[in-house]
PDB file of N, CA and C in Angstrom:
ATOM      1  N   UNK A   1      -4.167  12.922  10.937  1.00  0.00           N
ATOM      2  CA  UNK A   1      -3.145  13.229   9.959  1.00  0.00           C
ATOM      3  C   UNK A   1      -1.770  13.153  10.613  1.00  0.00           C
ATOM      4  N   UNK A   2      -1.103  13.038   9.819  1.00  0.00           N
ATOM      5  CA  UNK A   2       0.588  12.662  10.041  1.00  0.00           C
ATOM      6  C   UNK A   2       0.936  14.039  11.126  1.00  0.00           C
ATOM      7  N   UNK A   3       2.171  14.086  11.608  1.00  0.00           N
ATOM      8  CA  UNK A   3       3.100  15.043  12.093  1.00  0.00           C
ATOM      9  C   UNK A   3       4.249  14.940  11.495  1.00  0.00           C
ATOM     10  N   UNK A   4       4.996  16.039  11.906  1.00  0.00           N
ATOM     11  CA  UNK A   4       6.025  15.892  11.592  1.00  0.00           C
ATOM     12  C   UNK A   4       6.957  14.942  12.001  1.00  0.00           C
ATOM     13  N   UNK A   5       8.128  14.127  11.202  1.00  0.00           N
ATOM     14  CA  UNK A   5       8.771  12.999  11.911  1.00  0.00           C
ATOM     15  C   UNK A   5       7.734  11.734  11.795  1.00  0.00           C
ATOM     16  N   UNK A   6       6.355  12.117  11.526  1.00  0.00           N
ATOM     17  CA  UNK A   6       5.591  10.520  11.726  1.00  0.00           C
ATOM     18  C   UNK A   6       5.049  10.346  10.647  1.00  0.00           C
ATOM     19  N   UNK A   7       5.488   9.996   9.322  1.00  0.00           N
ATOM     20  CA  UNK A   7       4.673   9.928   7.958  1.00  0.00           C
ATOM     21  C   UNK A   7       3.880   8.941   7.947  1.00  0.00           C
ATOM     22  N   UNK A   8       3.001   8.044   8.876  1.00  0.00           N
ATOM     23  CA  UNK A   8       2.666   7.340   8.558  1.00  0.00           C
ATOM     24  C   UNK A   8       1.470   6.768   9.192  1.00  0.00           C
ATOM     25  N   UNK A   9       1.150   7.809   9.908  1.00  0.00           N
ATOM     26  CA  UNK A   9      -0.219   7.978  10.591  1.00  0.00           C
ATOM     27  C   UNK A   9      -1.134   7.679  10.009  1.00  0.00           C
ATOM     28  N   UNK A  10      -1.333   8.860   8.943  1.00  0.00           N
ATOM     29  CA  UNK A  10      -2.002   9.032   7.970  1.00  0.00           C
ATOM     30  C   UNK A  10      -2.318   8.199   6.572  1.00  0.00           C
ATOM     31  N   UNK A  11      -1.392   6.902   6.567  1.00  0.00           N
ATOM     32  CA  UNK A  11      -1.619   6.128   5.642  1.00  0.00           C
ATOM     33  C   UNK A  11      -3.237   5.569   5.374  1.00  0.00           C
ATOM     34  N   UNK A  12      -3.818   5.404   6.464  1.00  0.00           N
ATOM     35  CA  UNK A  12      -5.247   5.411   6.256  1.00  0.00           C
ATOM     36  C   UNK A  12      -5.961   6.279   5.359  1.00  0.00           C
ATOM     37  N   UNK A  13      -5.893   7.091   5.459  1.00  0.00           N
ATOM     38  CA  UNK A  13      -6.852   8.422   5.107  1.00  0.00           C
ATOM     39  C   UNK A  13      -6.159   8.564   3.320  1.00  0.00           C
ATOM     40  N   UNK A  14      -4.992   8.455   3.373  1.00  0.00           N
ATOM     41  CA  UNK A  14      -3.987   8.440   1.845  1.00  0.00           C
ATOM     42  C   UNK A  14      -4.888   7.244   1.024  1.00  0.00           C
ATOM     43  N   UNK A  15      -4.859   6.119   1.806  1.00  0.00           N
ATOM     44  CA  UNK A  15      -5.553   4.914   0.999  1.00  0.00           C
ATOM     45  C   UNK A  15      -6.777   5.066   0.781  1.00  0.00           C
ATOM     46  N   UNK A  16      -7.427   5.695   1.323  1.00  0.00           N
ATOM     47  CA  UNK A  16      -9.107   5.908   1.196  1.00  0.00           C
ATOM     48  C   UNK A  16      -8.931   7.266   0.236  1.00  0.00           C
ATOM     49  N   UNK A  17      -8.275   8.022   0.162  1.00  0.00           N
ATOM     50  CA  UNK A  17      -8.535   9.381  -1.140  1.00  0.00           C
ATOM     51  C   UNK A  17      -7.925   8.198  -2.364  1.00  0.00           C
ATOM     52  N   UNK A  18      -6.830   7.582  -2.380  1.00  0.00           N
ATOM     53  CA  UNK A  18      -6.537   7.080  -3.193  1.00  0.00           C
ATOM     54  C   UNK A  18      -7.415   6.460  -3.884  1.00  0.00           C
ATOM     55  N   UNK A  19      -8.422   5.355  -3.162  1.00  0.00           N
ATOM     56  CA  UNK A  19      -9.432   4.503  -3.482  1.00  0.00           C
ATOM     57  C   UNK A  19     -10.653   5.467  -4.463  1.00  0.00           C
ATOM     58  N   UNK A  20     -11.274   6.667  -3.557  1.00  0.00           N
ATOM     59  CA  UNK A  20     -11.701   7.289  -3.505  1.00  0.00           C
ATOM     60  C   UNK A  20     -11.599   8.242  -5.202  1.00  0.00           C
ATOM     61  N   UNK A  21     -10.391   8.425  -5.418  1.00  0.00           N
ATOM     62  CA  UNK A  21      -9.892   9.437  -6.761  1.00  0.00           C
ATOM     63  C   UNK A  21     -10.066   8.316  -7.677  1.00  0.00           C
ATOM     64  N   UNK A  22      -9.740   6.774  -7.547  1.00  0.00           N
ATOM     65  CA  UNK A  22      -9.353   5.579  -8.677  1.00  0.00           C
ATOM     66  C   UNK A  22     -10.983   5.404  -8.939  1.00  0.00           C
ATOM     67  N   UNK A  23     -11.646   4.726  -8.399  1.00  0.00           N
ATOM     68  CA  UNK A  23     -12.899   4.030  -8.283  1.00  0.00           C
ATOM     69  C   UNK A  23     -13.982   5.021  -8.730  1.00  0.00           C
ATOM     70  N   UNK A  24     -14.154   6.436  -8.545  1.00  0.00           N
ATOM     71  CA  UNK A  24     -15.180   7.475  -8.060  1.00  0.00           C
ATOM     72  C   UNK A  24     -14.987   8.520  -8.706  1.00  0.00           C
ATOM     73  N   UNK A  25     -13.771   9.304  -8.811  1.00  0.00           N
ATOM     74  CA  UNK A  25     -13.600  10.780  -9.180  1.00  0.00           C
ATOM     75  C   UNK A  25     -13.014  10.687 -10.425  1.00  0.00           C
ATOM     76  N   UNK A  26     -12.070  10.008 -10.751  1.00  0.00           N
ATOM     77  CA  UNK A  26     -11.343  10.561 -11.865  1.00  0.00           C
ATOM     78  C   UNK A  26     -12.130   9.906 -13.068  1.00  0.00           C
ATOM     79  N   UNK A  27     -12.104  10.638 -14.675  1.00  0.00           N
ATOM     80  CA  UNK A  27     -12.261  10.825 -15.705  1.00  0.00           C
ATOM     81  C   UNK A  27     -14.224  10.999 -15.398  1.00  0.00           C
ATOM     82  N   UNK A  28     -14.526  11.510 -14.259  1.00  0.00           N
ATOM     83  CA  UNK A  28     -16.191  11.622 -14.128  1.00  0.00           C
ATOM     84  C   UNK A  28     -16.353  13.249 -14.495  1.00  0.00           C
ATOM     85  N   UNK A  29     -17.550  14.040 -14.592  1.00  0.00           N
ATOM     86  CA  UNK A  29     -17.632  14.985 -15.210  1.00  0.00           C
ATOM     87  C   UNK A  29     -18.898  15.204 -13.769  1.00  0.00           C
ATOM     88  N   UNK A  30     -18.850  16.349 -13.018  1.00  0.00           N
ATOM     89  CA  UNK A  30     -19.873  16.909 -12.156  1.00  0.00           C
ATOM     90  C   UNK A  30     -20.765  17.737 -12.739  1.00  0.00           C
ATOM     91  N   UNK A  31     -21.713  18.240 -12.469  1.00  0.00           N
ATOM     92  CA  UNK A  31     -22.390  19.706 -12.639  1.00  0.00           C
ATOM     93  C   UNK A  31     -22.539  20.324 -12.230  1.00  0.00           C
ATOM     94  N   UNK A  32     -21.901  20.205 -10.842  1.00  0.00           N
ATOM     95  CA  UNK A  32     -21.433  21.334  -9.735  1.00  0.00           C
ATOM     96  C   UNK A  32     -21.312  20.494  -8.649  1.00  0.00           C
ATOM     97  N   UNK A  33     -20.846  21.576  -7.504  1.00  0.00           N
ATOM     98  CA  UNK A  33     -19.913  20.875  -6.252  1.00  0.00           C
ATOM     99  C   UNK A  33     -21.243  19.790  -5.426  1.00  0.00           C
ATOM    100  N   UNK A  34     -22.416  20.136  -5.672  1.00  0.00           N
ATOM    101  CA  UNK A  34     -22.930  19.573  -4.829  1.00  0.00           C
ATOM    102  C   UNK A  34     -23.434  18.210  -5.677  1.00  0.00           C
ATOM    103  N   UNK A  35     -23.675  18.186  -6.823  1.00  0.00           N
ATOM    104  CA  UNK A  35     -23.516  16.788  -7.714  1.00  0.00           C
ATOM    105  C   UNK A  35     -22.234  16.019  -7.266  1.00  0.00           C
ATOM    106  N   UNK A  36     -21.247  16.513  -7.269  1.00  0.00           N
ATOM    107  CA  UNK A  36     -20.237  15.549  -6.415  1.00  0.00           C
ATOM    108  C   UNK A  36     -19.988  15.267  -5.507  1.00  0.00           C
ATOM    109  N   UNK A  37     -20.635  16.304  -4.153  1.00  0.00           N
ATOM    110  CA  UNK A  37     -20.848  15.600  -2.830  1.00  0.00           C
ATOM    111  C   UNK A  37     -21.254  14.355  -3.108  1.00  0.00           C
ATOM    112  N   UNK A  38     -22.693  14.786  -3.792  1.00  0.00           N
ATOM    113  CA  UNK A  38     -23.931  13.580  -4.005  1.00  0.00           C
ATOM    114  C   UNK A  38     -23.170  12.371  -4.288  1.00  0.00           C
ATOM    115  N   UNK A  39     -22.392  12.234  -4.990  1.00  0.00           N
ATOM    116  CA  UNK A  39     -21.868  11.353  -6.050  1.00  0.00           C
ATOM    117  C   UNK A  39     -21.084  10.601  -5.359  1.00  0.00           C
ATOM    118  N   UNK A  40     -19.912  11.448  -4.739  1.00  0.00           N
ATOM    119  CA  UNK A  40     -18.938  10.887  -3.798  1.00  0.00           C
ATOM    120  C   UNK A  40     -20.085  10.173  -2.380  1.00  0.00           C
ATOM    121  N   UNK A  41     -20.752  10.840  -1.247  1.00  0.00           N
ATOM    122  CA  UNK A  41     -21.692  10.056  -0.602  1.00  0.00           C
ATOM    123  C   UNK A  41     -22.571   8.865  -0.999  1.00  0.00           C
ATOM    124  N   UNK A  42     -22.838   8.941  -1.777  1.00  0.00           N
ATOM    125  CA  UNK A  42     -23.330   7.137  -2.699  1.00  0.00           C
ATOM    126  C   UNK A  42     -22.431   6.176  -2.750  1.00  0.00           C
ATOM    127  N   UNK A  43     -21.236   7.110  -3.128  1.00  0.00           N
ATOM    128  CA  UNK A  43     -19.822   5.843  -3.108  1.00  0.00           C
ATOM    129  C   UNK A  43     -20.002   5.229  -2.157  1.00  0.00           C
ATOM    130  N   UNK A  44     -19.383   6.152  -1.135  1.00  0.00           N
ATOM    131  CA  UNK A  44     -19.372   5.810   0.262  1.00  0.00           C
ATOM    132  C   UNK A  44     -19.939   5.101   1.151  1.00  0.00           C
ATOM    133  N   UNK A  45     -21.281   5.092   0.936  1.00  0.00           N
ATOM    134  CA  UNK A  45     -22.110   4.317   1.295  1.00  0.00           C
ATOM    135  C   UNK A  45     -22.422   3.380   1.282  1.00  0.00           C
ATOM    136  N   UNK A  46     -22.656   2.910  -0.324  1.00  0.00           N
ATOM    137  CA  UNK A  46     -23.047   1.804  -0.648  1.00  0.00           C
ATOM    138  C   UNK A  46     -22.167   1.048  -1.654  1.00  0.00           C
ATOM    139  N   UNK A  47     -20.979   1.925  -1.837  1.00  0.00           N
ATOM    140  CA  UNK A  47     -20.169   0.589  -2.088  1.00  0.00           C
ATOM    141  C   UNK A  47     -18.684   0.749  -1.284  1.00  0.00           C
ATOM    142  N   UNK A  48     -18.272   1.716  -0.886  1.00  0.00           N
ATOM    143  CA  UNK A  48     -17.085   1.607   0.150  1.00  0.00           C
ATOM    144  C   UNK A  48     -17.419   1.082   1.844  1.00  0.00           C
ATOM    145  N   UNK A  49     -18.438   1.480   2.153  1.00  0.00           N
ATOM    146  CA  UNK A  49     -18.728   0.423   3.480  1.00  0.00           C
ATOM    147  C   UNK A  49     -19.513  -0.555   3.533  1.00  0.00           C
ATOM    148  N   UNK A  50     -19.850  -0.723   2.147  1.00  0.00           N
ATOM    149  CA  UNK A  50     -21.089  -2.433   2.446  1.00  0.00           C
ATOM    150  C   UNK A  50     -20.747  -2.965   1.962  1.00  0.00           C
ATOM    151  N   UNK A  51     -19.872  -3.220   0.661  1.00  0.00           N
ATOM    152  CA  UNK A  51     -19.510  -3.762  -0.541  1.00  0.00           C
ATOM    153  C   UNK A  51     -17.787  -3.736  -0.795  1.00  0.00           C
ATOM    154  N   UNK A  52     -16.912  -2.889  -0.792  1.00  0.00           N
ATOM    155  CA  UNK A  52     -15.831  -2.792  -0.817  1.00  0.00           C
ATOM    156  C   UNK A  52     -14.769  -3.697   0.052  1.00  0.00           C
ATOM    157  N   UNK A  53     -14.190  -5.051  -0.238  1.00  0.00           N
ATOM    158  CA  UNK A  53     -13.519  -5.270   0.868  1.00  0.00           C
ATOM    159  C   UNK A  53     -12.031  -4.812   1.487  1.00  0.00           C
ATOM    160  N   UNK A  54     -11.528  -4.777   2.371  1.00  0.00           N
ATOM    161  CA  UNK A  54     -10.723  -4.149   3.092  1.00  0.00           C
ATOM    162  C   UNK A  54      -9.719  -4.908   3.916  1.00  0.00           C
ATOM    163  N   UNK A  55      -8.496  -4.644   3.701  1.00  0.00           N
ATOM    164  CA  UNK A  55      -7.050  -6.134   3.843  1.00  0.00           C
ATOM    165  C   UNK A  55      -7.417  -6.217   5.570  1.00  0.00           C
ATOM    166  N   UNK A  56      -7.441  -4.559   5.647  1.00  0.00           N
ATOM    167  CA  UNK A  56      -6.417  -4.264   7.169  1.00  0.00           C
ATOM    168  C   UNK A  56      -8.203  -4.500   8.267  1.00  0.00           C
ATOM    169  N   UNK A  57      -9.049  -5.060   7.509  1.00  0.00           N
ATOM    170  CA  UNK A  57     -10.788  -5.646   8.509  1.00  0.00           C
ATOM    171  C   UNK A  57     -10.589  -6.680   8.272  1.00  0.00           C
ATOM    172  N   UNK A  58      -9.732  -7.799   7.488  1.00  0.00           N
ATOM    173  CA  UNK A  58      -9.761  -9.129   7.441  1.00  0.00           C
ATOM    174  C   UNK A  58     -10.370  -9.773   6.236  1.00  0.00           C
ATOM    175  N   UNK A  59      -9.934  -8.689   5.121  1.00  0.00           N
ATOM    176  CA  UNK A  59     -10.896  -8.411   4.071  1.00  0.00           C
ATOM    177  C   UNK A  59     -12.882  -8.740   3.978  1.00  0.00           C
ATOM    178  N   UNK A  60     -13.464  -8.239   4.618  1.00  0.00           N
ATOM    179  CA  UNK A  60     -14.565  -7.495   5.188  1.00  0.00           C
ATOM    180  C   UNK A  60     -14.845  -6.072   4.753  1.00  0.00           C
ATOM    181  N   UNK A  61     -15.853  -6.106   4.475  1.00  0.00           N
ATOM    182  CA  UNK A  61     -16.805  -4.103   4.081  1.00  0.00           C
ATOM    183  C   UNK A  61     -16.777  -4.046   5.882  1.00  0.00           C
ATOM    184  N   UNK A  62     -16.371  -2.493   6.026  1.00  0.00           N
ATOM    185  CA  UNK A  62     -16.688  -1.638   7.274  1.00  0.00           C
ATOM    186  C   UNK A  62     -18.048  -2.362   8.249  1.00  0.00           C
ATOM    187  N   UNK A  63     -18.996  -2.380   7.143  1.00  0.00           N
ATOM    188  CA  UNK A  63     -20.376  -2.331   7.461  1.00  0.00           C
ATOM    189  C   UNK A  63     -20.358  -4.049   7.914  1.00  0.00           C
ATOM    190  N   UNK A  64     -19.945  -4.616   7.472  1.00  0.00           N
ATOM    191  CA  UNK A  64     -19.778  -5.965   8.220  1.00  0.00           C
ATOM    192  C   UNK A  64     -19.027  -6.832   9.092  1.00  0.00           C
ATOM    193  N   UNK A  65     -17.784  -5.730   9.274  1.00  0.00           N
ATOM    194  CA  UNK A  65     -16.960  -6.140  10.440  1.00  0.00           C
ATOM    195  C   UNK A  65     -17.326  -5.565  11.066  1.00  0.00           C
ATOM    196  N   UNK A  66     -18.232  -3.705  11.868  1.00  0.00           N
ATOM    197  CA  UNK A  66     -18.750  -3.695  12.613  1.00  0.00           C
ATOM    198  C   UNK A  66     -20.169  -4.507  13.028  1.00  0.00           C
ATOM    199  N   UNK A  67     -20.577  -4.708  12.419  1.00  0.00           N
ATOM    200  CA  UNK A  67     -21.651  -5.959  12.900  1.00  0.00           C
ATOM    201  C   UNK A  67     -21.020  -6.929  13.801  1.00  0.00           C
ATOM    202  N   UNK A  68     -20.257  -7.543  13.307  1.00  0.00           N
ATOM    203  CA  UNK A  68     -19.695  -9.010  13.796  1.00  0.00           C
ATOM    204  C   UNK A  68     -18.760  -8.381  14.893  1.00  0.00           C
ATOM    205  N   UNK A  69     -18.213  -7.303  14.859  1.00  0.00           N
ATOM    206  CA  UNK A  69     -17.537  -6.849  16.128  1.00  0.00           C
ATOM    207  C   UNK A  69     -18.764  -7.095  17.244  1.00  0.00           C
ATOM    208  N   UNK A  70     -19.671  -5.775  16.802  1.00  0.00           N
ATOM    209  CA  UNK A  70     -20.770  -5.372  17.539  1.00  0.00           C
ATOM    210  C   UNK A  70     -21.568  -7.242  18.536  1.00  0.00           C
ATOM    211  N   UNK A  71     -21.619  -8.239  17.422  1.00  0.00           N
ATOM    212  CA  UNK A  71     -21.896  -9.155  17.782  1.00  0.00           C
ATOM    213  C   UNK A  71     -20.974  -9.802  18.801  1.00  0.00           C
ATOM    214  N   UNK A  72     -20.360  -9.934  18.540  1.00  0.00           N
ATOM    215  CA  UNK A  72     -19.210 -10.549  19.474  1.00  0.00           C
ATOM    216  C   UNK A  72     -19.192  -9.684  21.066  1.00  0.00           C
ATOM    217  N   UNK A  73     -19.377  -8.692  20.910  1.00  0.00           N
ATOM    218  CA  UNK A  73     -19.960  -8.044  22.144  1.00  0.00           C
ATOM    219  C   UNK A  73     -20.756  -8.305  23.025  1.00  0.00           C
ATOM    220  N   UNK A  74     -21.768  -8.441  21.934  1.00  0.00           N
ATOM    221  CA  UNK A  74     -23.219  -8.560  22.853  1.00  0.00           C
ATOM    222  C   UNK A  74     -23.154 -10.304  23.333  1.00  0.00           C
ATOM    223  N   UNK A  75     -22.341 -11.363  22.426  1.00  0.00           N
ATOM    224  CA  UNK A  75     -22.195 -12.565  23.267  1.00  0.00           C
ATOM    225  C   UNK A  75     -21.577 -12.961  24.198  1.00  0.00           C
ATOM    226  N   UNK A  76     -20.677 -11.857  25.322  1.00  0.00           N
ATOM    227  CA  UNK A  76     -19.829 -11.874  25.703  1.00  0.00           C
ATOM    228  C   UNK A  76     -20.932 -11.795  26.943  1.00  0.00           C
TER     229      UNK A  76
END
């Protein structure tokens, strides 16, 4: 998270609640806090890191630019 003087640390974490509230939370109806863990962790999973693409990975899901990182490793 940001400090003081540095607003912009935290732009990560801003873009992912943002994503997070647009895509997932808003106009949904829970039945309690742990239905929306549930709810929100499914997101997450299976469509924000396998499926979701992403500017600042080369537009790439999480789940597939660490692979190809991971790969590029092991050919080294």
């Amino acid at each position: 998270m940001s400090r003081p003087g540095n607003p912009y640390d935290n732009a990560k974490a801003e873009s992912f609640m943002k994503t997070l509230k647009t895509e997932e939370v808003d106009g949904q109806r829970f039945k309690d806090i742990q239905d929306a863990r549930r709810s929100i962790a499914v997101f997450i999973e299976t469509i924000y890191n396998t499926e979701r693409l992403h500017s600042a990975l080369g537009y790439c899901p999480p789940l597939e630019f660490e692979t190809n990182f991971a790969l590029a490793l092991n050919s080294k």
